[in-house]
N, C-alpha and C. Protein backbone atom coordinates (compact mmCIF):
# COMPACT_ATOMS: atom_id res chain seq x y z
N UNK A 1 -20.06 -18.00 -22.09
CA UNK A 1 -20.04 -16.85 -21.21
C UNK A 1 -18.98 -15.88 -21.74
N UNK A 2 -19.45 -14.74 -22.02
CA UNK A 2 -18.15 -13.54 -22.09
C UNK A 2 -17.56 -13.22 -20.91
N UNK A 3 -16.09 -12.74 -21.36
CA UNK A 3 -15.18 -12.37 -20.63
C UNK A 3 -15.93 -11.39 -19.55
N UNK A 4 -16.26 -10.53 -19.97
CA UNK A 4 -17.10 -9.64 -19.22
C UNK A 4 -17.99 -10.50 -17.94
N UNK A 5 -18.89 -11.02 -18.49
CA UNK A 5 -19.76 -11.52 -17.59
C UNK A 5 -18.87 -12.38 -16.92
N UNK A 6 -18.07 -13.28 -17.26
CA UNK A 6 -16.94 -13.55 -16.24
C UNK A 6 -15.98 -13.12 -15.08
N UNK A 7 -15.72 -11.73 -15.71
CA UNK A 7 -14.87 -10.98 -14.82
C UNK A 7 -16.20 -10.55 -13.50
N UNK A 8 -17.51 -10.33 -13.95
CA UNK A 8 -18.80 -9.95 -13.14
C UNK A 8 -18.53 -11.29 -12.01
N UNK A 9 -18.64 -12.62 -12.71
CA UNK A 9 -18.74 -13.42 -11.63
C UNK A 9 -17.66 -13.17 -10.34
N UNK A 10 -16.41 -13.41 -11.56
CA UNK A 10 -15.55 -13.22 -10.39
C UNK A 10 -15.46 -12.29 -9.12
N UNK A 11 -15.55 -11.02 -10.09
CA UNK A 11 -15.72 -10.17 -9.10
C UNK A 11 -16.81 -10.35 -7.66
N UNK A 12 -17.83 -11.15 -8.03
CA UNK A 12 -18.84 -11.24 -7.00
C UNK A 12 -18.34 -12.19 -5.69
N UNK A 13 -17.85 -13.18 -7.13
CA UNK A 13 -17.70 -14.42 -5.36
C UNK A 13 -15.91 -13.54 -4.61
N UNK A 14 -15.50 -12.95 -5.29
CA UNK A 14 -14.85 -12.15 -4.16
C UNK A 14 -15.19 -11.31 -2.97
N UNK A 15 -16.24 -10.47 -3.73
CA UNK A 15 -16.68 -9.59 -2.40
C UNK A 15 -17.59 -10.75 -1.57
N UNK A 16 -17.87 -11.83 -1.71
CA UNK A 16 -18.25 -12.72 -1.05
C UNK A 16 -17.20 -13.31 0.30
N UNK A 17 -16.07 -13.42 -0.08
CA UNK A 17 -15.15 -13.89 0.80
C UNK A 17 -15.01 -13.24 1.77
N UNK A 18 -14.07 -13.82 3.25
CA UNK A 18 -14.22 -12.98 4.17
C UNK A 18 -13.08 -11.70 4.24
N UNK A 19 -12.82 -10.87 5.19
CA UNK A 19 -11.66 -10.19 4.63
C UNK A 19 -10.33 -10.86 4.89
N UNK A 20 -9.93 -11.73 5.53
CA UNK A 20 -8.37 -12.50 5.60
C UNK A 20 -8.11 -13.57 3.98
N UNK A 21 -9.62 -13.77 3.56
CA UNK A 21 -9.26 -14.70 2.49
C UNK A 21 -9.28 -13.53 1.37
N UNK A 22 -9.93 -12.59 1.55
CA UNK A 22 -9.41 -11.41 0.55
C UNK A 22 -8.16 -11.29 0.26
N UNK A 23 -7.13 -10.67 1.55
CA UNK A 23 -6.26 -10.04 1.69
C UNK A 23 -5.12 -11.56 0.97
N UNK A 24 -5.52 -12.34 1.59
CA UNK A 24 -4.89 -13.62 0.94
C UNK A 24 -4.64 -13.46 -0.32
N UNK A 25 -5.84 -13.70 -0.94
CA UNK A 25 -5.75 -13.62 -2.21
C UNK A 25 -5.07 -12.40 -3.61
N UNK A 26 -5.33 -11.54 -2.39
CA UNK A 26 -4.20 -10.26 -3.01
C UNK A 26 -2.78 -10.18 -3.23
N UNK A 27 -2.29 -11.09 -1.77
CA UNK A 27 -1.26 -11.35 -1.73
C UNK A 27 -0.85 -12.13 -2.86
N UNK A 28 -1.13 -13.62 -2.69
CA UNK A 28 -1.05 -14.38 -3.53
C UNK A 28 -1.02 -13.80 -5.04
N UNK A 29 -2.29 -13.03 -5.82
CA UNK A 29 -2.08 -12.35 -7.42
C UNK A 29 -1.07 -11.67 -7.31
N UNK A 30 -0.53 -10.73 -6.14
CA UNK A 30 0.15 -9.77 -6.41
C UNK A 30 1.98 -10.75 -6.62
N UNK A 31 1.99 -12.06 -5.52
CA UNK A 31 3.43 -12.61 -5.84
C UNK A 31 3.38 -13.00 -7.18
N UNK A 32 2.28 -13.76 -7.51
CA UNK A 32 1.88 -14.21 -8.93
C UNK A 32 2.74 -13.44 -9.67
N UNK A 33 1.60 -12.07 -10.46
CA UNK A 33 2.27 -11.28 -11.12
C UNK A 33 3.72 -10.62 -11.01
N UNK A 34 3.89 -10.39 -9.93
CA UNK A 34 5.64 -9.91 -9.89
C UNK A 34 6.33 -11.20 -10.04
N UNK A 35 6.00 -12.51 -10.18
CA UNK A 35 6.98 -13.61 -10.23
C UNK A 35 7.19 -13.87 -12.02
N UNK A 36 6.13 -13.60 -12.70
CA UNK A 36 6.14 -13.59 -13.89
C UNK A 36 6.42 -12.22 -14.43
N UNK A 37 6.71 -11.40 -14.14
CA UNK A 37 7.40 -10.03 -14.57
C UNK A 37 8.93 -10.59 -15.09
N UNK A 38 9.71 -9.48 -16.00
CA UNK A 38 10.77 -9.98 -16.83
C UNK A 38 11.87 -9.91 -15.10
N UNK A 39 13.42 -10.09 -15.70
CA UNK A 39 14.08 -9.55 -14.49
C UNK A 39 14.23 -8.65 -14.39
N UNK A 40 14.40 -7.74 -15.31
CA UNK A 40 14.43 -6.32 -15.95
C UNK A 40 13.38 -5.48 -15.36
N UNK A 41 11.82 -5.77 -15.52
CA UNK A 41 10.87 -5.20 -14.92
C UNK A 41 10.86 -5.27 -13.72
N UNK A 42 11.04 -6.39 -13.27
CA UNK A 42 11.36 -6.33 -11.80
C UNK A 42 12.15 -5.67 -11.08
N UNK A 43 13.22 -5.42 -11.39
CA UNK A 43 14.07 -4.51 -11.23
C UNK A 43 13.39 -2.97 -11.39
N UNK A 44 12.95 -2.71 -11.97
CA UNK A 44 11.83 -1.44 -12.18
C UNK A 44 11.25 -1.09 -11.00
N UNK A 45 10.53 -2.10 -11.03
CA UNK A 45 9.31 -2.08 -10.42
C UNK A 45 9.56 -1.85 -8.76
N UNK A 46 10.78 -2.65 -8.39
CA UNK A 46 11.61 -2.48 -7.03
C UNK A 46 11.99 -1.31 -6.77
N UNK A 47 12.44 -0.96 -7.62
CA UNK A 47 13.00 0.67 -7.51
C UNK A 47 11.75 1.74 -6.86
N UNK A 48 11.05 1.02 -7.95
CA UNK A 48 9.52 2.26 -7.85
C UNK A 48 9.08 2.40 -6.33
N UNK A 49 8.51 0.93 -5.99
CA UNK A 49 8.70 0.57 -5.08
C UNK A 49 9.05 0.84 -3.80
N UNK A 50 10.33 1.07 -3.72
CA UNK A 50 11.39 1.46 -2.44
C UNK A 50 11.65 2.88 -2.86
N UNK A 51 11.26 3.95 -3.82
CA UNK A 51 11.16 4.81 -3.78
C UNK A 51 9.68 5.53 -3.16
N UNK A 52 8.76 5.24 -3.67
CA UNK A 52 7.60 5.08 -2.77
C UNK A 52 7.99 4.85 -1.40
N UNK A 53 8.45 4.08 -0.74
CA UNK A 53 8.61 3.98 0.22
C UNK A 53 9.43 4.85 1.50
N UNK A 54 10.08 5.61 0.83
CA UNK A 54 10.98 6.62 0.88
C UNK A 54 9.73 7.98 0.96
N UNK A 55 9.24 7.80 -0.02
CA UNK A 55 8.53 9.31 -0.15
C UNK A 55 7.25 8.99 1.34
N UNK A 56 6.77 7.99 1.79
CA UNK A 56 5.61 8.01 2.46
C UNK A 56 6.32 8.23 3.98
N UNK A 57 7.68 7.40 4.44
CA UNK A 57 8.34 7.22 5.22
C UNK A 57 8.66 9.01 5.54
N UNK A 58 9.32 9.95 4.86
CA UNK A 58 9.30 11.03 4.86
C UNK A 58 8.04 11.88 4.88
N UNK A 59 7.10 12.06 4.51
CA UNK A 59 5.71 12.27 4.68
C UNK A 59 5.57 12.34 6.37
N UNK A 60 5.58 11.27 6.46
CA UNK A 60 4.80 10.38 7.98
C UNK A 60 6.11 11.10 9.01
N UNK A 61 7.33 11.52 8.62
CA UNK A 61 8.11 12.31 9.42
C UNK A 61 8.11 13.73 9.59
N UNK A 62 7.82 14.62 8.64
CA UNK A 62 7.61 15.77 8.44
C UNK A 62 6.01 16.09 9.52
N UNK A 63 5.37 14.92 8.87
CA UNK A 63 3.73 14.80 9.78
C UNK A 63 3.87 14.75 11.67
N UNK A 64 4.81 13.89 11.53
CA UNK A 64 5.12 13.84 13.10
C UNK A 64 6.17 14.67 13.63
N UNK A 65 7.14 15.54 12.81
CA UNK A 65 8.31 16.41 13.31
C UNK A 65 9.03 15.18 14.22
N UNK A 66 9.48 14.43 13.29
CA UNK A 66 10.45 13.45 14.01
C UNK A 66 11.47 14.23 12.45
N UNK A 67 13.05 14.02 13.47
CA UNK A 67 14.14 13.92 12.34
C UNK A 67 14.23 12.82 11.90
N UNK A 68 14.63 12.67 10.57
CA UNK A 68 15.06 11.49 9.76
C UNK A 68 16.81 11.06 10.33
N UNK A 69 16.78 10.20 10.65
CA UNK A 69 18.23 9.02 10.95
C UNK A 69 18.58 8.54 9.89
N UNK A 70 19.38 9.48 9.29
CA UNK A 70 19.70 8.93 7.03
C UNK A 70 21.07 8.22 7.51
């Protein structure tokens, strides 16, 4: 079987699952991959991260005319 037609399977019996074993499973790849990231990247990636988080958090305040509590 090629990779391809592999990644096809996979992809299928996912959209097969229900959505909590989805979301599961997202979770789960996503600790995966950030657990095997360097420490260095990780560190990156946190930043990015909690900067994102910053920018949506502000968004969603400007959207609602609430002041920010810095």
């Amino acid at each position: 079987m090629s990779p391809a037609e592999t990644r096809k399977n996979q992809i299928l019996k996912f959209k097969k699952l229900d959505p909590l074993d989805r979301l599961l499973w997202c979770l789960d790849a996503g600790t995966e991959m950030f657990s095997n990231l360097s420490p260095e990247k990780q560190k990156i990636y946190l930043k990015i991260k909690n900067a994102e988080k910053i920018k949506r958090k502000n968004r969603l305040a400007k959207l609602l005319k609430v002041p920010l509590g810095n």
